[in-house]
C-alpha atoms as a PDB file:
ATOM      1  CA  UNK A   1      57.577  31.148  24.501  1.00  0.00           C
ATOM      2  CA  UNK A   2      60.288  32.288  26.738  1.00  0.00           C
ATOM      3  CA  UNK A   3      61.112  30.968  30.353  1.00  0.00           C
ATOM      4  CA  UNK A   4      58.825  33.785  31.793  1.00  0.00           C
ATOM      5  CA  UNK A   5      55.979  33.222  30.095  1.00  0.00           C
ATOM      6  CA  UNK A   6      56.529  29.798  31.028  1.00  0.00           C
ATOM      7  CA  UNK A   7      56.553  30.135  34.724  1.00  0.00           C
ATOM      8  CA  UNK A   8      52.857  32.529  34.210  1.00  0.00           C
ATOM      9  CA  UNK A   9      51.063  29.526  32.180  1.00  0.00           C
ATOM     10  CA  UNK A  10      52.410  26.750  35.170  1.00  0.00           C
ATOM     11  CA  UNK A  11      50.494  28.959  37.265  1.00  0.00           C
ATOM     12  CA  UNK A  12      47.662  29.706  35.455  1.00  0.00           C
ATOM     13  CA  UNK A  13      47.235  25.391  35.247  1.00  0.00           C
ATOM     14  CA  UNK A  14      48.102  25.009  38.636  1.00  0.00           C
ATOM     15  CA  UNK A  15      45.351  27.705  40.501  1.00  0.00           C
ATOM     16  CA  UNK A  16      42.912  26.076  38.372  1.00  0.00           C
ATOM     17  CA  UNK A  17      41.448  29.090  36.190  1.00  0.00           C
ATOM     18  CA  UNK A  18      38.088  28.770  34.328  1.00  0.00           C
ATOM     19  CA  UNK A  19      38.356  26.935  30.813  1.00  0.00           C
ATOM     20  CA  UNK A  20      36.327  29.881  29.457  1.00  0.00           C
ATOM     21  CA  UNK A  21      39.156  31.974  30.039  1.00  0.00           C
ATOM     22  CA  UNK A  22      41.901  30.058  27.830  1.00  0.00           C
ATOM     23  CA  UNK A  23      41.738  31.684  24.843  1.00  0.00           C
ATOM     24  CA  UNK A  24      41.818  35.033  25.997  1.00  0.00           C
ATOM     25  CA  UNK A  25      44.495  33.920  27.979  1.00  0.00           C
ATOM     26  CA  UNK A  26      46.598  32.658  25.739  1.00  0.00           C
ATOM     27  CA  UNK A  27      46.361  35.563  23.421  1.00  0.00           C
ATOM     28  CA  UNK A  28      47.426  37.601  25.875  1.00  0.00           C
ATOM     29  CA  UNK A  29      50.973  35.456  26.741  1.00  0.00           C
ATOM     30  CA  UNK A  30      51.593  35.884  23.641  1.00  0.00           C
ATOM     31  CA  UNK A  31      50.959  39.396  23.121  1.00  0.00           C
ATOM     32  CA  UNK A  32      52.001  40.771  26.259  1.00  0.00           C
ATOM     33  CA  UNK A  33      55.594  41.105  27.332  1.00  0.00           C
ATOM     34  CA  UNK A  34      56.727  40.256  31.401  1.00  0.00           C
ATOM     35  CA  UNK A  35      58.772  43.058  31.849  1.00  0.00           C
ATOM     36  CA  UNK A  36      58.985  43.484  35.301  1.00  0.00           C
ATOM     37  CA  UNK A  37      60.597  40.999  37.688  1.00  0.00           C
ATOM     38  CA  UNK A  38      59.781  41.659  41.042  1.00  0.00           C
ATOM     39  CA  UNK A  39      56.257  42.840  42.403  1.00  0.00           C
ATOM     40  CA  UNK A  40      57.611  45.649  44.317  1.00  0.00           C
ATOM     41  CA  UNK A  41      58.293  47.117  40.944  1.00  0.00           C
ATOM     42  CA  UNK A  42      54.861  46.844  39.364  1.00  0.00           C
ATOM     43  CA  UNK A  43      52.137  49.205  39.047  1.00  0.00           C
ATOM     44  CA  UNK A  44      49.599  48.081  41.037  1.00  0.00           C
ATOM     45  CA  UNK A  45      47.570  51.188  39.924  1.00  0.00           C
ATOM     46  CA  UNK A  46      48.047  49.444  36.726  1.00  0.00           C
ATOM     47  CA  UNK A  47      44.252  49.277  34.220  1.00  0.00           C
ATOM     48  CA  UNK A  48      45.949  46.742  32.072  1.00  0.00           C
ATOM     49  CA  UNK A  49      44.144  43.478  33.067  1.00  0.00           C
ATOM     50  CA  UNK A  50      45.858  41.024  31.449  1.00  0.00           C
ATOM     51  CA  UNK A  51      49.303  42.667  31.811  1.00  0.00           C
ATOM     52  CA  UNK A  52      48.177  42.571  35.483  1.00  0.00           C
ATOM     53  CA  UNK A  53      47.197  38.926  35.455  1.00  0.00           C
ATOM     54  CA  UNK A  54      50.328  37.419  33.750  1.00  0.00           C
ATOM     55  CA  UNK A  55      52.721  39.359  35.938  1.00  0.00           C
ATOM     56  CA  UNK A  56      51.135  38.240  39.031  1.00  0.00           C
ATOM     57  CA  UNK A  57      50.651  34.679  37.528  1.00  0.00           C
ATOM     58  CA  UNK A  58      54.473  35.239  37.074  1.00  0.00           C
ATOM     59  CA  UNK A  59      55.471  36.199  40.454  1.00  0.00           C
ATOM     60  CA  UNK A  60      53.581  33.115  41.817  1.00  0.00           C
ATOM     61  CA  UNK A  61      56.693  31.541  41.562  1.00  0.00           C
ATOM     62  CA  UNK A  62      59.425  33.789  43.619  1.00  0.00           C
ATOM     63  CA  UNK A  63      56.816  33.173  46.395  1.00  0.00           C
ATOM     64  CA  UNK A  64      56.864  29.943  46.383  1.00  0.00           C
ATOM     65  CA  UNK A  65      60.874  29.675  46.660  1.00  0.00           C
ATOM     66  CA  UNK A  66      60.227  32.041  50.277  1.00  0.00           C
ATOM     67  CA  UNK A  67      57.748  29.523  51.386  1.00  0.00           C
ATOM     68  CA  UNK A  68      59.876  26.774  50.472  1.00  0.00           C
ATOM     69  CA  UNK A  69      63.124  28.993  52.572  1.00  0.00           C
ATOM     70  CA  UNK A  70      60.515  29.461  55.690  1.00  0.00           C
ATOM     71  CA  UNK A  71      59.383  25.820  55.426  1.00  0.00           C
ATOM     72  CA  UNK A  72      55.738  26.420  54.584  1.00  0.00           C
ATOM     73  CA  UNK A  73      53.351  23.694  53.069  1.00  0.00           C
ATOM     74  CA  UNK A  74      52.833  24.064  49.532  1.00  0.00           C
ATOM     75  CA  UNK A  75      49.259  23.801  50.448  1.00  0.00           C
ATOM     76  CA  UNK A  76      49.035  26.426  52.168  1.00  0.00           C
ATOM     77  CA  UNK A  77      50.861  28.415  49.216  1.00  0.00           C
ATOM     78  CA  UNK A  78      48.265  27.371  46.706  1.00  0.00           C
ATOM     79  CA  UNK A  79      45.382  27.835  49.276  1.00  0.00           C
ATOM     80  CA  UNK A  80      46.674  31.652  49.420  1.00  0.00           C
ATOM     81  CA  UNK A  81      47.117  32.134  46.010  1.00  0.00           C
ATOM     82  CA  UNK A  82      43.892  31.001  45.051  1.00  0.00           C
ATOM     83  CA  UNK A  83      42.283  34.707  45.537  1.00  0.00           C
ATOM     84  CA  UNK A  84      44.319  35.135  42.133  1.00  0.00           C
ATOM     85  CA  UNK A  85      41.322  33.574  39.846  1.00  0.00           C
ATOM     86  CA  UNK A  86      38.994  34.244  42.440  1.00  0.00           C
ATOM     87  CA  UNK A  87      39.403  38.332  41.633  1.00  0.00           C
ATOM     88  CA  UNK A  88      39.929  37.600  38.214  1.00  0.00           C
ATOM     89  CA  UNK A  89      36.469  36.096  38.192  1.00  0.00           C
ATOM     90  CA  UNK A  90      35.624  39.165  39.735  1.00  0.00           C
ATOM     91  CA  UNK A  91      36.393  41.755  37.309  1.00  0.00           C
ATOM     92  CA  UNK A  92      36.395  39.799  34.271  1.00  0.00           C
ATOM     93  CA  UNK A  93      32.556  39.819  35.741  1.00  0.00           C
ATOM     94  CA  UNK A  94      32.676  43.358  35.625  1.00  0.00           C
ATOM     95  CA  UNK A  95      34.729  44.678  32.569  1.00  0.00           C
ATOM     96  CA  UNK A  96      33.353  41.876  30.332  1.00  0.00           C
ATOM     97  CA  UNK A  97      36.272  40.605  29.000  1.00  0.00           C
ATOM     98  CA  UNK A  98      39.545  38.874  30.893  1.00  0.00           C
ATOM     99  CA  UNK A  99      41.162  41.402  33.730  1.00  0.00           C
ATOM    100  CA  UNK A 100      42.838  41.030  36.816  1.00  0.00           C
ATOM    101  CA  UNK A 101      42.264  44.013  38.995  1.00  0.00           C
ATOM    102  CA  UNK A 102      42.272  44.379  42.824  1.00  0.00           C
ATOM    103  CA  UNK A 103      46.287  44.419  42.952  1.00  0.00           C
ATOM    104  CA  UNK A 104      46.662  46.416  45.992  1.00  0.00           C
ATOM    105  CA  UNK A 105      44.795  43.331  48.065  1.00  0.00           C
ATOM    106  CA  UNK A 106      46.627  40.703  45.856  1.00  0.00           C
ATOM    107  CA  UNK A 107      50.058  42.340  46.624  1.00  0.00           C
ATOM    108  CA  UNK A 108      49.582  40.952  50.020  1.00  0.00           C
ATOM    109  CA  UNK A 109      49.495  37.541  49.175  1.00  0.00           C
ATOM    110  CA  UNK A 110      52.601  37.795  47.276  1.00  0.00           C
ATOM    111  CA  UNK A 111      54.830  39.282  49.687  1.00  0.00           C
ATOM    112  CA  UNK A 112      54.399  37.277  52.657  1.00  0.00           C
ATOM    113  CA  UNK A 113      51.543  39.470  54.514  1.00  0.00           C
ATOM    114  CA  UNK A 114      48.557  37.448  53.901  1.00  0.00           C
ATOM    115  CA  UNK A 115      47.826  34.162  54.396  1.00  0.00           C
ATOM    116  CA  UNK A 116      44.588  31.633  53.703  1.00  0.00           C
ATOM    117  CA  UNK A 117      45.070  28.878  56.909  1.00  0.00           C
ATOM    118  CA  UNK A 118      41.604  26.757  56.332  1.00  0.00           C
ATOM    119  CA  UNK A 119      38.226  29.017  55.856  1.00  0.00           C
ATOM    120  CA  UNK A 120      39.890  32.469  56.841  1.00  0.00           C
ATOM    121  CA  UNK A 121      42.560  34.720  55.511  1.00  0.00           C
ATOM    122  CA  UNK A 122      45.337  36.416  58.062  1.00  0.00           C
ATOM    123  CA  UNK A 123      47.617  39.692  57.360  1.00  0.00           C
ATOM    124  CA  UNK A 124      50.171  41.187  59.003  1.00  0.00           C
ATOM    125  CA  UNK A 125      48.667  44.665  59.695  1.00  0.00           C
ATOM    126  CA  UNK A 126      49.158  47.773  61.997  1.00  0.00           C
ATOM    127  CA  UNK A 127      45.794  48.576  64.634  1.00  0.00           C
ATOM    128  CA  UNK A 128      43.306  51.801  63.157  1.00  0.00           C
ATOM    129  CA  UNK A 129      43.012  52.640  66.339  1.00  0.00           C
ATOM    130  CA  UNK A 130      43.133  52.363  70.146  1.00  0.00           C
ATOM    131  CA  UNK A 131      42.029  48.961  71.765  1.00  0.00           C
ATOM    132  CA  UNK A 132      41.870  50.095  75.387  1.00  0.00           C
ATOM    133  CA  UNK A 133      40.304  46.821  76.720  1.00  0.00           C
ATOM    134  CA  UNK A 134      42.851  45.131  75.491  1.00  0.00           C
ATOM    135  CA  UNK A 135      45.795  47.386  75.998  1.00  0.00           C
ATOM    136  CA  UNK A 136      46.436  47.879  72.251  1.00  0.00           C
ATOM    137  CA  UNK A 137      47.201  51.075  70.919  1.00  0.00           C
ATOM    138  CA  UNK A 138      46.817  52.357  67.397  1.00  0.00           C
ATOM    139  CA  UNK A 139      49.978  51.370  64.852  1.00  0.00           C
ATOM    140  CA  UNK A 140      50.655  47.980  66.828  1.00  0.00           C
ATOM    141  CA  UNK A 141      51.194  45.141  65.391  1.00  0.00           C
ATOM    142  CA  UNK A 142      48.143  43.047  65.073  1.00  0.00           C
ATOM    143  CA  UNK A 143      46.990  40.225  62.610  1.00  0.00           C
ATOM    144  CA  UNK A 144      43.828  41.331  60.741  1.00  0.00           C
ATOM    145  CA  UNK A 145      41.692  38.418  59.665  1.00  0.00           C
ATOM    146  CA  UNK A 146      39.915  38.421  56.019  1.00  0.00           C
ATOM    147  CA  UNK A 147      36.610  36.568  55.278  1.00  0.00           C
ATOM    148  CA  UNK A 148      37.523  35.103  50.979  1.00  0.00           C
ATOM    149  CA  UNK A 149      33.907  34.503  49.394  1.00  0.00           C
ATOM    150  CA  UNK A 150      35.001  30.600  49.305  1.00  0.00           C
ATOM    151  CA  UNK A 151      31.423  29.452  50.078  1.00  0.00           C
ATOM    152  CA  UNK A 152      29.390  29.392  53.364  1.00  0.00           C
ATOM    153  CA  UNK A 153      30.426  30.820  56.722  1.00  0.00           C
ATOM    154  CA  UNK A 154      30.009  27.561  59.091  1.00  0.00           C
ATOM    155  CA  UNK A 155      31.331  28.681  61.858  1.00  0.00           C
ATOM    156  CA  UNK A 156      33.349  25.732  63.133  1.00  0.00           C
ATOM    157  CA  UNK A 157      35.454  25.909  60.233  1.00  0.00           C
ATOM    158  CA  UNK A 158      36.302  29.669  61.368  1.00  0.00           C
ATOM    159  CA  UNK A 159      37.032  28.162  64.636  1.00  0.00           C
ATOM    160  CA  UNK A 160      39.704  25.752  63.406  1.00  0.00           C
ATOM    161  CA  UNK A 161      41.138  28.437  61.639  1.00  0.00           C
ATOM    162  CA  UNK A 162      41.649  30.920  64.149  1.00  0.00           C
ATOM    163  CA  UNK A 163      43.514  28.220  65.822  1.00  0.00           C
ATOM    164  CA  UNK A 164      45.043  26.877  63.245  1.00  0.00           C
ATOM    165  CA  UNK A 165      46.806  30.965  62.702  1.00  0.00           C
ATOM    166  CA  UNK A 166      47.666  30.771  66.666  1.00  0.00           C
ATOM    167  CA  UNK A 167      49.727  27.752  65.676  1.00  0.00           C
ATOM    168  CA  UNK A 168      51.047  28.923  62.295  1.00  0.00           C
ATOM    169  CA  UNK A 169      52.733  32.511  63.696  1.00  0.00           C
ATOM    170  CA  UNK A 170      54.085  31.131  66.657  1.00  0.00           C
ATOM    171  CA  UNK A 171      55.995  28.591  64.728  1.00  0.00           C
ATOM    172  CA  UNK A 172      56.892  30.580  61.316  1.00  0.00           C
ATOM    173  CA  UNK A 173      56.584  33.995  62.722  1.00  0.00           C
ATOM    174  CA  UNK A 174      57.503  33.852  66.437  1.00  0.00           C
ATOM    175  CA  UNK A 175      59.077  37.038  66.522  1.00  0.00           C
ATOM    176  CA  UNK A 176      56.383  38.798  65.128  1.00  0.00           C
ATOM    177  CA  UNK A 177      54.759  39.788  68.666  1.00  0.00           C
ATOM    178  CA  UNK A 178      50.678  40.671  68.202  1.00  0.00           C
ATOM    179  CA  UNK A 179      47.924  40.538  71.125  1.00  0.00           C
ATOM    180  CA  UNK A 180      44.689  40.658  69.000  1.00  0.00           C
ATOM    181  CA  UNK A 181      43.152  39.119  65.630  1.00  0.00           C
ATOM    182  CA  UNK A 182      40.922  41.895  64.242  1.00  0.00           C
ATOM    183  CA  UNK A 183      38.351  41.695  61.250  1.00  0.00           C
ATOM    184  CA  UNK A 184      36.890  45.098  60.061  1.00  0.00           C
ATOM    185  CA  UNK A 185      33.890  44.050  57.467  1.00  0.00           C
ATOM    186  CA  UNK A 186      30.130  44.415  56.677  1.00  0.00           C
ATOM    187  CA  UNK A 187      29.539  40.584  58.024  1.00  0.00           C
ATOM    188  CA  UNK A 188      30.377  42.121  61.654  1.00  0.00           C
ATOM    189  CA  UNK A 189      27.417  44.432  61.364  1.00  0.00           C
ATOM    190  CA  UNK A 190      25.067  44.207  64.097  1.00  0.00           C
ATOM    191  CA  UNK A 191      21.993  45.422  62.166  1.00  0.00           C
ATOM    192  CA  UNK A 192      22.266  42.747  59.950  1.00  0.00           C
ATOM    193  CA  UNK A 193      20.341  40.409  62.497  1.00  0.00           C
ATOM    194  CA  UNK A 194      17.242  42.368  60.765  1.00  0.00           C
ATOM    195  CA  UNK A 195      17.738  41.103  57.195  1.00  0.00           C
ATOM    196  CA  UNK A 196      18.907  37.241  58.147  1.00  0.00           C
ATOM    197  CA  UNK A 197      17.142  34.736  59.862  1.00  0.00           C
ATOM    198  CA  UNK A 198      18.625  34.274  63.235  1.00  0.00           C
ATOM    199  CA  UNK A 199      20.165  30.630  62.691  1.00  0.00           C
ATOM    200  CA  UNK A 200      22.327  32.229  59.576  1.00  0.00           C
ATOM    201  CA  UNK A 201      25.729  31.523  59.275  1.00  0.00           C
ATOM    202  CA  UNK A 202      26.933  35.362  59.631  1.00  0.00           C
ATOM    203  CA  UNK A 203      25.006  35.805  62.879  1.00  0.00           C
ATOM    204  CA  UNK A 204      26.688  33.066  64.374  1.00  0.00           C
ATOM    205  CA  UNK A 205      30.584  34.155  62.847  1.00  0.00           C
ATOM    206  CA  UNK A 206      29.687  37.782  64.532  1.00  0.00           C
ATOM    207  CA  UNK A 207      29.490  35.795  68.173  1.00  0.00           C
ATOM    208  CA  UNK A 208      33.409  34.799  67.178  1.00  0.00           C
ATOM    209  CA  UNK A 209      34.266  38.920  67.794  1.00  0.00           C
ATOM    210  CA  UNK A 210      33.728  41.378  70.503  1.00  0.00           C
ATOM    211  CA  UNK A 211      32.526  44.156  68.447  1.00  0.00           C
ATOM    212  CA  UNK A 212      33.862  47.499  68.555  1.00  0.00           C
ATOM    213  CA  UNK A 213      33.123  50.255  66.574  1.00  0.00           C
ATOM    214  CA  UNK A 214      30.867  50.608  63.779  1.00  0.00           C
ATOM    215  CA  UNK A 215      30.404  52.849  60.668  1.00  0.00           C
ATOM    216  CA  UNK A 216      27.824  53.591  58.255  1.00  0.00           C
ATOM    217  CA  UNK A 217      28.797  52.027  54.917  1.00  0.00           C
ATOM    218  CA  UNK A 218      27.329  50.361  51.308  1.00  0.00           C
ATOM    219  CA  UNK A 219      30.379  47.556  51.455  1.00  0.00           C
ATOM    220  CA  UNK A 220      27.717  45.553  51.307  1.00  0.00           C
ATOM    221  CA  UNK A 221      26.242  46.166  48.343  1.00  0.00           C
ATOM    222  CA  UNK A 222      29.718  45.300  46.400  1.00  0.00           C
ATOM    223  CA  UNK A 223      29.870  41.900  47.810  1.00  0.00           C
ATOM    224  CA  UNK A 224      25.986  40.790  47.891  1.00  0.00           C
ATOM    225  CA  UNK A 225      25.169  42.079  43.925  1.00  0.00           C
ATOM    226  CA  UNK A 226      28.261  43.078  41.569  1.00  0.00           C
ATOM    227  CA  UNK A 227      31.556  45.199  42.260  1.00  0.00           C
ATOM    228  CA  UNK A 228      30.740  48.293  40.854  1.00  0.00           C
ATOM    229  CA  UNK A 229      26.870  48.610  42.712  1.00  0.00           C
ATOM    230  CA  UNK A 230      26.454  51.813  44.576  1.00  0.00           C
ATOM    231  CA  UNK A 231      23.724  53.130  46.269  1.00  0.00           C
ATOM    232  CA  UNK A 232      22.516  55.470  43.188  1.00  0.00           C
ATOM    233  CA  UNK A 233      22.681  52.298  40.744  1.00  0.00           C
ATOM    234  CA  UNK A 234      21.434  49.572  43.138  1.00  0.00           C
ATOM    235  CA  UNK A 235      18.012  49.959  41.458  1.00  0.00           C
ATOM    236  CA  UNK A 236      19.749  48.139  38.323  1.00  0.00           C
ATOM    237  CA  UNK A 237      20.881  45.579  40.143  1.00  0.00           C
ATOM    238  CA  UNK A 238      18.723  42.142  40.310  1.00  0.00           C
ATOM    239  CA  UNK A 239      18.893  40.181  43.711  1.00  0.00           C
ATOM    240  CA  UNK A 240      18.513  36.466  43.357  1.00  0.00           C
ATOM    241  CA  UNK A 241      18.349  35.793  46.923  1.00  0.00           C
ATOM    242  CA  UNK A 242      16.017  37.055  49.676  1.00  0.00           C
ATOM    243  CA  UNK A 243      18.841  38.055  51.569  1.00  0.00           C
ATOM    244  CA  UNK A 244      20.032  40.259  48.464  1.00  0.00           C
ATOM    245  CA  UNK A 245      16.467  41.285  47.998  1.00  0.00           C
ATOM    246  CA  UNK A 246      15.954  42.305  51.495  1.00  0.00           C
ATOM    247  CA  UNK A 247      19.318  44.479  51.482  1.00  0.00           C
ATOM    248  CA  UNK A 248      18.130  46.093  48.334  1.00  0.00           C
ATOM    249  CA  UNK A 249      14.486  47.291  49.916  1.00  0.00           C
ATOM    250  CA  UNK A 250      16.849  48.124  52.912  1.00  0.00           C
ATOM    251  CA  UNK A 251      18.493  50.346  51.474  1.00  0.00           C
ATOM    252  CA  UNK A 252      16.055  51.798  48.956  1.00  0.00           C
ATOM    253  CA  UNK A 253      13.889  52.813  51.687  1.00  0.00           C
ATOM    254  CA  UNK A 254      16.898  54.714  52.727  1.00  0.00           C
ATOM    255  CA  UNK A 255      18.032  52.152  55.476  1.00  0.00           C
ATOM    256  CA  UNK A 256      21.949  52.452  56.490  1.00  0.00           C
ATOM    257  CA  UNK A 257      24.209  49.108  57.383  1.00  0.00           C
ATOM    258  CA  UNK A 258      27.519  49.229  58.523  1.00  0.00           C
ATOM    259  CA  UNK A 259      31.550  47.876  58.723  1.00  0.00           C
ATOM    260  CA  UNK A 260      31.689  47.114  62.131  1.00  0.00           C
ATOM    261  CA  UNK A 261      35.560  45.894  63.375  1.00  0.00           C
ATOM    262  CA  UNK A 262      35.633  42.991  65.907  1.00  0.00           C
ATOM    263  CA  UNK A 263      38.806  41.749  67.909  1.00  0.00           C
ATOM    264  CA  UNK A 264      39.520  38.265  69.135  1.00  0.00           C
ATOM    265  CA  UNK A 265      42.559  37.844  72.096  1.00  0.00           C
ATOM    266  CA  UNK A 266      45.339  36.084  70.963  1.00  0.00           C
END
């Protein structure tokens, strides 16, 4: 095994992948060749899963060495980079066998755009449009904050981590100059107080934002049953919660939800 392949399996130990996956996994170093050294060089249109997954395993490591040169925690490195076997579980789900897809997201973890500081995720991103409350104006610099499906919502935790990003630009990034945290997803969707009980952890993360704008959309349905559930095949799809059954009837009875965005004042 050559020092490439090397660096992937360290990585593959360290962010703790399923044990299911080890075979599959180790087929695949051996088959597959890391021909590509940096990730602004790879494919990320790429439909080779396992390619995908050991080149990314593989570039684990130059990120680490910029953390190391901007003097973040390593913690904070493998708390990032943990979305790596949480997408894998993702579309390994979906294709049925090993498969790292979702390489567009992942590319901002590996460049120094995204990163996971406690429950939430934060990227370096450019405003979708005009904030006139807040004097922000489409194509400024904002930081966009990401929800990771890293178990329940408590809202305290979001807290901490909204304040724990105040503290981590100023010090790493203090020249990048933003005036508003902004999440666009389906958990700042106003309608949703319809389909959860009112003490639900979602409800009370939507108080966090002032929200908006809105927009009809089935993100939903991707994140609550499988990733490839649309609207025409969501009558496949089994819900094993009430929540999941209630979006289901919701929708089958030709309900609408929505992405909603919500900003938060630096």
């Amino acid at each position: 095994m050559n020092n490439k392949k090397q660096i992937a399996e360290k990585w593959y130990k360290f962010l703790g992948f399923k044990k299911e996956y080890d075979k599959a996994f180790y087929v695949a170093l051996e088959e597959k060749e890391i021909f590509c050294d940096s990730i602004s060089d790879y494919d990320i249109n790429s439909s080779d899963g396992l390619s995908n997954l050991i080149h990314f395993l593989y570039f684990c490591e130059s990120l680490k060495l910029e953390y190391e040169k901007l003097g973040i925690g390593e913690d904070i490195l493998i708390d990032t980079l943990k979305d790596i076997p949480r997408w894998t579980d993702t579309y390994t789900n979906l294709k049925g066998n090993l498969y790292l897809g979702q390489l567009g997201w992942l590319r901002n973890h590996l460049t120094l755009r995204l990163f996971k500081l406690g429950r939430l995720q934060f990227c370096f991103e450019d405003a979708h449009e005009d904030y006139p409350d807040v004097e922000v104006k489409k194509g400024e610099k904002i930081v966009g904050i990401h929800i990771p499906s890293t178990g329940p919502l408590n809202v305290e935790e979001c807290k901490e981590s909204i304040e724990n990003a105040r503290k981590f630009f100023e010090k790493y990034f203090p020249e990048y100059e933003y005036k508003i945290f902004n999440c666009h997803s389906w958990l700042l969707d106003e309608t949703l107080k319809n389909v959860m009980k009112k003490e639900s952890n979602v409800l009370k993360f939507q108080t966090l934002f002032n929200i908006v704008s809105s927009s009809p959309s089935d993100a939903i349905l991707k994140y609550i049953f499988t990733w490839d559930t649309t609207r025409e095949n969501l009558i496949e799809k089994q819900g094993t919660s009430s929540f999941a059954k209630s979006v289901k009837e919701h929708i089958l009875s030709g309900g609408t939800f929505y992405e909603s965005t919500g900003i938060i004042e630096k």
